[in-house]
Protein backbone atom coordinates (compact mmCIF):
# COMPACT_ATOMS: atom_id res chain seq x y z
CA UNK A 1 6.21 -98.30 -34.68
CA UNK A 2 8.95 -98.87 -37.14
CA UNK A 3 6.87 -97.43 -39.89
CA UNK A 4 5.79 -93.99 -37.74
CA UNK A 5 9.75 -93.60 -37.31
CA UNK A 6 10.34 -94.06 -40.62
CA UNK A 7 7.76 -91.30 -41.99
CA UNK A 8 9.03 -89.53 -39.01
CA UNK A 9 12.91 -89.11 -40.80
CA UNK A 10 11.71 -88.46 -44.06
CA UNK A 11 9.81 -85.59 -42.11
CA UNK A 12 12.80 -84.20 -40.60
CA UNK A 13 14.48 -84.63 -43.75
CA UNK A 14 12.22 -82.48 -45.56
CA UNK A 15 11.87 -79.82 -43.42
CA UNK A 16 16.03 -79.79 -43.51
CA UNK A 17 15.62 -79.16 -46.83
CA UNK A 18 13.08 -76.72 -46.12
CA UNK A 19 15.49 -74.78 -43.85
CA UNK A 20 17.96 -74.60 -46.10
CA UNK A 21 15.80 -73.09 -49.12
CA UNK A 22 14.53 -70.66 -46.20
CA UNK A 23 11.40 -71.64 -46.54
CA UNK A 24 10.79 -72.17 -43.37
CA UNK A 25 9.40 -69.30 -40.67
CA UNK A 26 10.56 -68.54 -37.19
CA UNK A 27 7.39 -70.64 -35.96
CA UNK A 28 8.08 -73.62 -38.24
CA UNK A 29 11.48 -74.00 -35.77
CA UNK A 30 9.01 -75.74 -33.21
CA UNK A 31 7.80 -78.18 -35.40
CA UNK A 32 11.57 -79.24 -36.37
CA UNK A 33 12.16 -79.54 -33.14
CA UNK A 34 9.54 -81.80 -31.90
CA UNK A 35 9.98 -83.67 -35.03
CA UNK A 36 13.11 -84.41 -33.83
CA UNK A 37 12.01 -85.40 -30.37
CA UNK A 38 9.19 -87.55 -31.84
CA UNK A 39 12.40 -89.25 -33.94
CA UNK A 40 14.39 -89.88 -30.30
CA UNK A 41 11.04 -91.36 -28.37
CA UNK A 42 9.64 -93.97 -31.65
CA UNK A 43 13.85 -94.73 -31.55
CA UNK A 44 13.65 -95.20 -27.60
CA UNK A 45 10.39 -97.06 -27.90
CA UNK A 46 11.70 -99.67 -30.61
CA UNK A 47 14.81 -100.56 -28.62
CA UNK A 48 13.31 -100.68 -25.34
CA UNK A 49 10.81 -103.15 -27.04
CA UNK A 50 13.47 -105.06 -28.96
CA UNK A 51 15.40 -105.67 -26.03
CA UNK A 52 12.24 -106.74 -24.06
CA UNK A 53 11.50 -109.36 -26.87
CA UNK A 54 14.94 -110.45 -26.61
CA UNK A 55 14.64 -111.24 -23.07
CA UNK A 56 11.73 -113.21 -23.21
């Protein structure tokens, strides 16, 4: 899961970057956004399972 989170930030990163050369559409906004939610879940995910390993 680490690895999915990780290509996950570079994706937001680029499509930042993206924004900010306006290359980016009106339509593209929805796919920043659940890029960004898909960033917050894999981060949930990993520390719920951390702390599950931890406990064990």
């Amino acid at each position: 899961m680490k690895g999915a989170l990780k290509e996950l930030r570079e994706s937001q990163i680029n499509l930042k970057i993206l924004k900010k050369t306006q290359h980016l559409t009106f339509a593209d906004e929805k796919t920043t956004q659940e890029c960004r939610e898909l960033v917050q879940i894999f981060t949930r995910s990993i520390e719920t399972a951390e702390r599950n390993l931890a406990q064990k």
